[in-house]
C-alpha atoms as a PDB file:
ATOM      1  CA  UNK A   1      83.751 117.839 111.090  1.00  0.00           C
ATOM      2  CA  UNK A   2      85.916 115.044 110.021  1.00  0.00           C
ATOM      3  CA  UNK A   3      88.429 117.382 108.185  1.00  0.00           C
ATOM      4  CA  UNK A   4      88.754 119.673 111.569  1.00  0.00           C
ATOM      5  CA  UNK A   5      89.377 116.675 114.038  1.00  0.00           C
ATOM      6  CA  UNK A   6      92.032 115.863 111.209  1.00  0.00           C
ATOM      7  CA  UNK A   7      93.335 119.036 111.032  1.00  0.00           C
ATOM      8  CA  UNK A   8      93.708 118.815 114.862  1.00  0.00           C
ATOM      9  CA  UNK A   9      95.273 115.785 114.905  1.00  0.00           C
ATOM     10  CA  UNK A  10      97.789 116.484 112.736  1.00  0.00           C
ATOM     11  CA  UNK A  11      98.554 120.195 114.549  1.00  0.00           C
ATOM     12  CA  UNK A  12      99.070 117.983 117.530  1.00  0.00           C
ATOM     13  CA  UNK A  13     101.366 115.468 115.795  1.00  0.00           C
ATOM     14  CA  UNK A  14     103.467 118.351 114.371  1.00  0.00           C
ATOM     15  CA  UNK A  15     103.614 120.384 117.700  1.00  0.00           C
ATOM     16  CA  UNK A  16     105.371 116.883 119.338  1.00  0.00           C
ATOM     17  CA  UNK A  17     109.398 116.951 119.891  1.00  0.00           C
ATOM     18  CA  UNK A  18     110.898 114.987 117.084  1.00  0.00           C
ATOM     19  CA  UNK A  19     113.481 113.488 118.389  1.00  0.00           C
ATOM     20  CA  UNK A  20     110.851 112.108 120.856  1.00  0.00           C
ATOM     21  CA  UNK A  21     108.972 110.517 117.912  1.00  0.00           C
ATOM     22  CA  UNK A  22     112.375 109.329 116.667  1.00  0.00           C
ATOM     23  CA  UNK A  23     112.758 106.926 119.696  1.00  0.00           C
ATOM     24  CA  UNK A  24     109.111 105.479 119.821  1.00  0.00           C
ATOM     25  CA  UNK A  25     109.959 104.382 115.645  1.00  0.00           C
ATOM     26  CA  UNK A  26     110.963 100.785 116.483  1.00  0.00           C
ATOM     27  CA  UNK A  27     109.232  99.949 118.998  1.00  0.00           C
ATOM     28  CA  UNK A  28     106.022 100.542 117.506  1.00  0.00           C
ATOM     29  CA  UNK A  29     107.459  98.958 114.433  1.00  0.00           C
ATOM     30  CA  UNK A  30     108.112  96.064 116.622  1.00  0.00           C
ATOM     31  CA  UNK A  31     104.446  96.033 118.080  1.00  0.00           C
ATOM     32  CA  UNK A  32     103.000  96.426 114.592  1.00  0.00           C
ATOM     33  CA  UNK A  33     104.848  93.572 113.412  1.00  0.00           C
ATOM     34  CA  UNK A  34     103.521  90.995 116.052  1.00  0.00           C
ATOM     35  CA  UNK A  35     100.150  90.701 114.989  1.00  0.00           C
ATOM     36  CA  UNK A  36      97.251  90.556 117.610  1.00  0.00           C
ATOM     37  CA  UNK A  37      93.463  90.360 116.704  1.00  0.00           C
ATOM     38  CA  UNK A  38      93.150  93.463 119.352  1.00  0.00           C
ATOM     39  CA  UNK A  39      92.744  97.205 119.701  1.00  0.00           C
ATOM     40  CA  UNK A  40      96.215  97.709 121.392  1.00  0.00           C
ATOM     41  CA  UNK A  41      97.579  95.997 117.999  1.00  0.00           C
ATOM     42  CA  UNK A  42      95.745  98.283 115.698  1.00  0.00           C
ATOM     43  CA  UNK A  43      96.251 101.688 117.809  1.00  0.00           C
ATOM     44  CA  UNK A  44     100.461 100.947 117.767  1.00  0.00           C
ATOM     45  CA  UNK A  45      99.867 100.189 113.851  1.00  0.00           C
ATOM     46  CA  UNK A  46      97.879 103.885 113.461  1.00  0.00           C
ATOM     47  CA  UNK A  47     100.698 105.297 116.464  1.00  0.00           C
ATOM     48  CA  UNK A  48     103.830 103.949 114.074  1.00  0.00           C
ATOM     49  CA  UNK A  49     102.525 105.370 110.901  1.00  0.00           C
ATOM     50  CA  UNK A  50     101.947 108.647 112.763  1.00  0.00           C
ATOM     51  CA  UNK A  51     105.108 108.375 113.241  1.00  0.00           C
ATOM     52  CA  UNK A  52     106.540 107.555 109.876  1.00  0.00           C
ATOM     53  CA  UNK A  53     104.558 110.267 108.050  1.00  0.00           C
ATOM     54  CA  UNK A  54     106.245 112.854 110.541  1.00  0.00           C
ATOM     55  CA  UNK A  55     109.483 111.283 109.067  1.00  0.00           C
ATOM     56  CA  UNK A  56     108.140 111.553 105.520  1.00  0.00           C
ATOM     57  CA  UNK A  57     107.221 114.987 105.560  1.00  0.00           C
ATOM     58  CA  UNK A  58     110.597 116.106 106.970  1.00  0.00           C
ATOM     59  CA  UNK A  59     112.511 113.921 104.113  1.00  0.00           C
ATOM     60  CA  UNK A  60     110.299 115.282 101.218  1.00  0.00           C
ATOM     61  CA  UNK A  61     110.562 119.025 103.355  1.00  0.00           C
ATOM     62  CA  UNK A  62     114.545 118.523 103.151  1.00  0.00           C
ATOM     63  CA  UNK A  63     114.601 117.257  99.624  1.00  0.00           C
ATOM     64  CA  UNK A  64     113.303 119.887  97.822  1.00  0.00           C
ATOM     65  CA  UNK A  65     115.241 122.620 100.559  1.00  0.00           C
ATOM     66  CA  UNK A  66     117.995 120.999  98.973  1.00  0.00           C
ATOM     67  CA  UNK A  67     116.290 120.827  94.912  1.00  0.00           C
ATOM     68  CA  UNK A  68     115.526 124.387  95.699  1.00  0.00           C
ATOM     69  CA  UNK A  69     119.071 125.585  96.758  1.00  0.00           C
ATOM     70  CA  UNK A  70     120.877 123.953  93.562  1.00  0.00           C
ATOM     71  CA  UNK A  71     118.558 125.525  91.299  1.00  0.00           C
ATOM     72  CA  UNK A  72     118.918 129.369  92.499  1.00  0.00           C
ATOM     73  CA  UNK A  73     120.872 131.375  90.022  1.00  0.00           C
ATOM     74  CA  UNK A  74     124.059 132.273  91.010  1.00  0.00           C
ATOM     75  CA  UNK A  75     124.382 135.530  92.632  1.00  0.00           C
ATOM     76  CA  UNK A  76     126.763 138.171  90.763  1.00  0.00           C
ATOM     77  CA  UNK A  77     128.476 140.584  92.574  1.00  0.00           C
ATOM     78  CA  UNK A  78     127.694 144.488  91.306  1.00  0.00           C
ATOM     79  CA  UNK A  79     130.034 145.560  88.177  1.00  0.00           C
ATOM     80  CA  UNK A  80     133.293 146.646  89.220  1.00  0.00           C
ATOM     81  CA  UNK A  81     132.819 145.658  92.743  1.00  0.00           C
ATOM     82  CA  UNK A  82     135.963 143.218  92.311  1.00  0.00           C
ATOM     83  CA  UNK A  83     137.772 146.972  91.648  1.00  0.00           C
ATOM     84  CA  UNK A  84     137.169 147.685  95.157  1.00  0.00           C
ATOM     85  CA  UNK A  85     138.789 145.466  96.895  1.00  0.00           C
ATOM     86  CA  UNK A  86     142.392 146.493  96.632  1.00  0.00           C
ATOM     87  CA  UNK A  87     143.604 144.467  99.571  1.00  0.00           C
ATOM     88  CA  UNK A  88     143.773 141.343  97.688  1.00  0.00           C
ATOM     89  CA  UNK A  89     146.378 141.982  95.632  1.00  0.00           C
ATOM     90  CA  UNK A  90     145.467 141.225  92.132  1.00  0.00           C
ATOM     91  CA  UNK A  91     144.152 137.571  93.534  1.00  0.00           C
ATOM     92  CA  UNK A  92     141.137 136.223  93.092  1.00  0.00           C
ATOM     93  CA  UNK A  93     139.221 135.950  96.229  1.00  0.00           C
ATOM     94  CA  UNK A  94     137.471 132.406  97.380  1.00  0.00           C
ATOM     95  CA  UNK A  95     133.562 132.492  97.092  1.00  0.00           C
ATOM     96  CA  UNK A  96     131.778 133.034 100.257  1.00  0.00           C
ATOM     97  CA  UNK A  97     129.440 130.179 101.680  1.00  0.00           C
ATOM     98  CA  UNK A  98     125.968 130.390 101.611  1.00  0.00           C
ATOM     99  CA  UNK A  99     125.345 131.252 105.063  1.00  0.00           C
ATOM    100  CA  UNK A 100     121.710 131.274 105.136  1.00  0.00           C
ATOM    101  CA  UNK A 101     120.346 127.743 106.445  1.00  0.00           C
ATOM    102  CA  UNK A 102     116.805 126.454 105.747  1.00  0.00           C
ATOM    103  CA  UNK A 103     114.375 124.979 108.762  1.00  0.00           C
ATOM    104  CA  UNK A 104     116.322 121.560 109.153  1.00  0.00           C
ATOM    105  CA  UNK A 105     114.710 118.690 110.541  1.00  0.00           C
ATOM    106  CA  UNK A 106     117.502 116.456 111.598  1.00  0.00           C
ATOM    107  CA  UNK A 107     115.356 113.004 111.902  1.00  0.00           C
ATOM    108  CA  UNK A 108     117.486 110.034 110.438  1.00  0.00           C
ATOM    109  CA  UNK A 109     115.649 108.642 107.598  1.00  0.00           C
ATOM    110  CA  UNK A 110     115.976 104.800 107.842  1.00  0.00           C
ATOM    111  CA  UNK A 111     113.637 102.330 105.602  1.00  0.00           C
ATOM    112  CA  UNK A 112     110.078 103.828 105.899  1.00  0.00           C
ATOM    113  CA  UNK A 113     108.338 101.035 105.612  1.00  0.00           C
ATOM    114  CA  UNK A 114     110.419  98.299 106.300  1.00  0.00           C
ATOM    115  CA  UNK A 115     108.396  95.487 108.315  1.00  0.00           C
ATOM    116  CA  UNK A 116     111.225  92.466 108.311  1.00  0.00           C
END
């Protein structure tokens, strides 16, 4: 039961607009910072580490997007496919870019747990 409502929770937290999430950051941080014995105090402490993990996850996600894309072997071209290309002239021809783009989550990453 507990691991469901979790479960839910977090589908919920994931399904939110990040950018939106982006903008509520300081203020809760704010909130959380000026302590009050009371149950608005403790819900903006739970709401800005909500929050923060959503940033977490996308920095770790990123990270190893990034690990992952300078450890792929490199790629060689079939033999004698440089044969075929006669239009170049004897020169070698630039590399091509990686055009494929992994599932970015543009968040800015400032201090994650900063509280001063």
């Amino acid at each position: 039961m507990l691991e469901t409502t979790l479960g839910k929770m977090a589908d919920k937290i994931l399904a939110l607009d990040e950018a939106s999430l982006t903008s509520l950051w300081e203020k809760y941080k704010q909130k959380m910072e000026k302590f009050e014995p009371t149950k608005e105090w403790e819900r903006s402490v739970i709401i800005f580490f909500m929050i923060n993990s959503v940033r977490v996850k996308n920095h770790i996600f990123n990270e190893r997007i990034l690990q992952a894309q300078h450890t792929k072997p490199v790629d060689t071209p079939p033999r004698g496919s440089h044969l075929s290309n006669s239009s170049n002239n004897g020169k070698s021809k630039s590399p091509q870019k990686d055009k494929r783009t992994p599932r970015a989550h543009p968040l800015p990453q400032p201090p994650l747990l900063s509280t001063r």
